[in-house]
N, C-alpha and C. Protein backbone atom coordinates (compact mmCIF):
# COMPACT_ATOMS: atom_id res chain seq x y z
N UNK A 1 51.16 46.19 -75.24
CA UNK A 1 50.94 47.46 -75.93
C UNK A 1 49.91 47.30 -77.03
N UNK A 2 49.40 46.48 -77.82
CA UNK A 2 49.21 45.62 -78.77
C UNK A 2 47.55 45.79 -78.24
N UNK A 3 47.34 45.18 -77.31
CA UNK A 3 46.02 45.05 -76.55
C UNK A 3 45.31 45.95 -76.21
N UNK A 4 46.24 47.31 -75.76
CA UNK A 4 45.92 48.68 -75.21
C UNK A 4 45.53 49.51 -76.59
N UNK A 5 46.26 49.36 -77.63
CA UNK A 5 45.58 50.36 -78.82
C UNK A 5 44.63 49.46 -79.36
N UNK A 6 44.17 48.40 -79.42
CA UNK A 6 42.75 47.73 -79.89
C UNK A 6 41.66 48.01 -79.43
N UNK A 7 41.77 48.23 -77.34
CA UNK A 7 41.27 48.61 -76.70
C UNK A 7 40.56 50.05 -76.79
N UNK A 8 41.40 51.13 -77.67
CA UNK A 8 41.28 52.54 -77.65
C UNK A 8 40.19 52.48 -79.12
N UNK A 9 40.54 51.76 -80.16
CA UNK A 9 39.92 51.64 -81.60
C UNK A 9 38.45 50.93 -81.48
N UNK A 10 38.10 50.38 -80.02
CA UNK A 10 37.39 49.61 -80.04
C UNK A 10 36.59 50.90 -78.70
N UNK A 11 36.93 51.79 -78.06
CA UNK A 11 36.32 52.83 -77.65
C UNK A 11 36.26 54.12 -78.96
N UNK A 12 37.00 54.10 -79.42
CA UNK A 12 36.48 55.17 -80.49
C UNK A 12 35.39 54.78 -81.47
N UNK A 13 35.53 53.58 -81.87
CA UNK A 13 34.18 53.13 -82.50
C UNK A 13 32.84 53.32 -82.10
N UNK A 14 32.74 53.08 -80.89
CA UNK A 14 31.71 52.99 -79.92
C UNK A 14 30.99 54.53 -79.91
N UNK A 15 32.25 55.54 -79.51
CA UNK A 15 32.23 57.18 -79.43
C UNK A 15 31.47 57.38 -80.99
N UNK A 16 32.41 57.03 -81.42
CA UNK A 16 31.69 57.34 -83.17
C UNK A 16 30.39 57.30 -83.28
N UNK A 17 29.98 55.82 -82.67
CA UNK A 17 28.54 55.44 -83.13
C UNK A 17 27.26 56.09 -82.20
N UNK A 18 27.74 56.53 -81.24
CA UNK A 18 26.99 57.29 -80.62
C UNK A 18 26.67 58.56 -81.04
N UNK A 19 28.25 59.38 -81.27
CA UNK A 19 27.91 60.42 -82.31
C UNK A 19 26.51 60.40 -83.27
N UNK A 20 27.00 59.62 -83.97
CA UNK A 20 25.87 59.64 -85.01
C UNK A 20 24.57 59.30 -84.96
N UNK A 21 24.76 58.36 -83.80
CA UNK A 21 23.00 57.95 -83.14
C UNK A 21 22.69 59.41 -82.91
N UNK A 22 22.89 60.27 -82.37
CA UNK A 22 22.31 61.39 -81.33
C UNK A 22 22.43 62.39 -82.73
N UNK A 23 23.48 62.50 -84.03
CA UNK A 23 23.51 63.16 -85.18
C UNK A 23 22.21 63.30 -85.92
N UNK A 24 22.15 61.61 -86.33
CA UNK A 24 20.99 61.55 -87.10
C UNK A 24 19.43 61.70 -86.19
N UNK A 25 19.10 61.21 -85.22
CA UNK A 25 18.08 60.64 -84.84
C UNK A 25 17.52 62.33 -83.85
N UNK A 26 18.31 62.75 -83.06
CA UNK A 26 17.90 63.42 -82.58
C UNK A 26 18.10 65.36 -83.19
N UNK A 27 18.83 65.32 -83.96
CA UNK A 27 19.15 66.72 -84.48
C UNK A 27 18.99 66.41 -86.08
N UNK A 28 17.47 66.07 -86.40
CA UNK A 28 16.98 65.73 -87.98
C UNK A 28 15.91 66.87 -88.08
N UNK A 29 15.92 67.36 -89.52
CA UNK A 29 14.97 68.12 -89.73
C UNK A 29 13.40 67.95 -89.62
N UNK A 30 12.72 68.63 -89.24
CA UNK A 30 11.09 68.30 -88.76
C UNK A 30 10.92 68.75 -90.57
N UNK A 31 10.89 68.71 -91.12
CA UNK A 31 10.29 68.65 -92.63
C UNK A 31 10.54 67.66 -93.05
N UNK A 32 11.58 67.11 -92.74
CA UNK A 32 12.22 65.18 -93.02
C UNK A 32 10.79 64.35 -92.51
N UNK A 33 10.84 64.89 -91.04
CA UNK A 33 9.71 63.86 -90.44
C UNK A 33 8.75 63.78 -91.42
N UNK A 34 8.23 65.25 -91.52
CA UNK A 34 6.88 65.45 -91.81
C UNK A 34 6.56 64.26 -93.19
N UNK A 35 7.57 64.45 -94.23
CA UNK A 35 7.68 63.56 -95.28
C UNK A 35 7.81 62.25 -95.34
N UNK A 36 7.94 61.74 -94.29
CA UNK A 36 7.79 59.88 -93.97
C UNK A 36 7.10 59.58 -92.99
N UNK A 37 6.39 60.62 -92.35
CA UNK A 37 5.04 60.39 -91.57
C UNK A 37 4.22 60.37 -92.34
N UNK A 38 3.14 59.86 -91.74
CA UNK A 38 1.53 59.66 -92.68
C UNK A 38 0.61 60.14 -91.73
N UNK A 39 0.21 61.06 -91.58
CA UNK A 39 -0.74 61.42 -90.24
C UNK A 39 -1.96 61.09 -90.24
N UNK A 40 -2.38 60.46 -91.39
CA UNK A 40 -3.66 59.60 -91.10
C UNK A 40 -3.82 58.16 -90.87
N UNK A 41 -2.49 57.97 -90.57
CA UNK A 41 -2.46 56.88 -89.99
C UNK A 41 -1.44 56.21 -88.65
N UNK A 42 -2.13 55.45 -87.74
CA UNK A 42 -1.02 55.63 -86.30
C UNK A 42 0.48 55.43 -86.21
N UNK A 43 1.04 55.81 -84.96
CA UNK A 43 2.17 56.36 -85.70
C UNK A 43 3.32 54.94 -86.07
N UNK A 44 2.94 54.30 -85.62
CA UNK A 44 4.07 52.61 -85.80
C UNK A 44 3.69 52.65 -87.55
N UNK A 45 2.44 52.64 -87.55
CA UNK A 45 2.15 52.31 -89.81
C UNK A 45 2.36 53.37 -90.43
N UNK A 46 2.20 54.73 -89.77
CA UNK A 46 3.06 55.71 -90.19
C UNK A 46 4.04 55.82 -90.38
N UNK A 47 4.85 55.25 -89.55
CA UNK A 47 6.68 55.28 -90.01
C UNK A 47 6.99 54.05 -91.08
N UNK A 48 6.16 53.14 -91.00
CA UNK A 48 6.67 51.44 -91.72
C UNK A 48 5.63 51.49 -92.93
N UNK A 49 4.69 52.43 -93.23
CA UNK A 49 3.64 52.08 -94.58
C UNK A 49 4.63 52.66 -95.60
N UNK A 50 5.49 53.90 -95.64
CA UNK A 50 5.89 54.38 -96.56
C UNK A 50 7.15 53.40 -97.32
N UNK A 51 7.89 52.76 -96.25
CA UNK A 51 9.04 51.93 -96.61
C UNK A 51 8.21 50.76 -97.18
N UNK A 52 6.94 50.21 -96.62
CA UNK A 52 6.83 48.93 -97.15
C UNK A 52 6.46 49.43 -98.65
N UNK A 53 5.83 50.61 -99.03
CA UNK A 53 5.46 51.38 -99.92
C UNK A 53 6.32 51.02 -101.56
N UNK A 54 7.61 51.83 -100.56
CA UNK A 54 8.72 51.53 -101.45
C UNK A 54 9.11 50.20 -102.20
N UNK A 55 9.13 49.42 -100.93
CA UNK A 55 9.96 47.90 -101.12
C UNK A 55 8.44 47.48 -102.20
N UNK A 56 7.64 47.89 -102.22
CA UNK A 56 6.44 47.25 -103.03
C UNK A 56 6.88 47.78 -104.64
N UNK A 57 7.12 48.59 -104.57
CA UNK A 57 7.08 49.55 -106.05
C UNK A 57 8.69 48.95 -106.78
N UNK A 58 9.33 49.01 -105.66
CA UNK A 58 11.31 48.39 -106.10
C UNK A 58 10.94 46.96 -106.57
N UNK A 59 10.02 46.22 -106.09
CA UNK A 59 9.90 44.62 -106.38
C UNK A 59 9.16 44.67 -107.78
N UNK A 60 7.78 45.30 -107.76
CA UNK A 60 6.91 45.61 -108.95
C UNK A 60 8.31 46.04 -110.11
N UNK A 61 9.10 46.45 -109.72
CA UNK A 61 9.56 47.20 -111.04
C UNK A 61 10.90 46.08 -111.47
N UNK A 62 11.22 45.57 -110.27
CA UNK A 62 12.51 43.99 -110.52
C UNK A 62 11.47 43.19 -111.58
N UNK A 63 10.02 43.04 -111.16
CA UNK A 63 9.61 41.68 -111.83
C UNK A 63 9.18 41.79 -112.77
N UNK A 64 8.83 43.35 -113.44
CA UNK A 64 8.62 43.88 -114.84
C UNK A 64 9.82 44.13 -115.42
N UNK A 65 10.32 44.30 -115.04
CA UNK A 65 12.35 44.41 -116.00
C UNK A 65 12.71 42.82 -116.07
N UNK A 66 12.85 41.97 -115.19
CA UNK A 66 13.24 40.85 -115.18
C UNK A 66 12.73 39.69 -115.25
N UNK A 67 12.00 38.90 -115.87
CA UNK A 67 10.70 38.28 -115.79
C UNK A 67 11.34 36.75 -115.58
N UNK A 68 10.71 35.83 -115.76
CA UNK A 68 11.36 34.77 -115.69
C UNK A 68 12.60 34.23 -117.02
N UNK A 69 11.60 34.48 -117.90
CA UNK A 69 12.40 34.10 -119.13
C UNK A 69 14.06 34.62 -119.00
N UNK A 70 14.16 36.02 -118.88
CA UNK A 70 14.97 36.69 -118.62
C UNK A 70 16.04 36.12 -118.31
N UNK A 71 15.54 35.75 -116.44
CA UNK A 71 16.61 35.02 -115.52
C UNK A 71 17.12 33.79 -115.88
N UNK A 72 16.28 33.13 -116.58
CA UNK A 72 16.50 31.44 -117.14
C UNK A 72 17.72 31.72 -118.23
N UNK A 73 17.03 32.79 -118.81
CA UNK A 73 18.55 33.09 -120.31
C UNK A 73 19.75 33.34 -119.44
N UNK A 74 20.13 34.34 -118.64
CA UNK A 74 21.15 34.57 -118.53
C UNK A 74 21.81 33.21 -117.50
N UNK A 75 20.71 32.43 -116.66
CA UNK A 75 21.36 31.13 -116.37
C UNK A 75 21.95 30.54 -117.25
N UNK A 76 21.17 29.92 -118.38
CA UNK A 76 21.74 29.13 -119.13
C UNK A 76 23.06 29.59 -119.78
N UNK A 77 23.17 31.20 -120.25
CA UNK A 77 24.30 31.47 -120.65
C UNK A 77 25.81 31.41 -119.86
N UNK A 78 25.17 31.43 -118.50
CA UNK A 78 26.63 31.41 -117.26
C UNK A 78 26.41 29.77 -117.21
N UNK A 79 26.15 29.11 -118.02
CA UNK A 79 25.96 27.41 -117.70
C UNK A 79 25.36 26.97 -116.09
N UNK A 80 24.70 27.84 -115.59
CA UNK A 80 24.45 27.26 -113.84
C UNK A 80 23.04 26.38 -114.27
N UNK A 81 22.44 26.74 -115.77
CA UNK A 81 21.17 25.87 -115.41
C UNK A 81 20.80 24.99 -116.93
């Protein structure tokens, strides 16, 4: 009995995740698109320039808040260095 409801939790998961594949991906707003497309540029660096975009500006802003000195102090204060 034990085996048979793992079996069912392990098809509803599955159901779930499909749900939401076909939720998000295929029933998304075309104004969403429009805003993380780049149309002057093809469409693979169009979808991946804006994220690398991001991850550029999130790092720029870690290494101006946190500099080295920074990280070394709060080592030394947790004794790891």
């Amino acid at each position: 009995m034990h085996k048979i409801t793992k079996f069912w939790y392990i098809i509803l998961i599955i159901l779930a995740a499909i749900y939401f594949y076909f939720y998000k991906y295929k029933n998304y707003d075309t104004n969403y698109e429009n805003d993380i497309l780049e149309n002057f540029t093809p469409k693979i660096n169009g979808i991946a320039r804006p994220h690398f975009r991001n991850m550029r500006l999130k790092y720029d802003n870690f290494v101006n808040n946190y500099n080295q000195d920074f990280i070394m102090n709060k080592l030394k204060r947790m004794n790891i260095y």
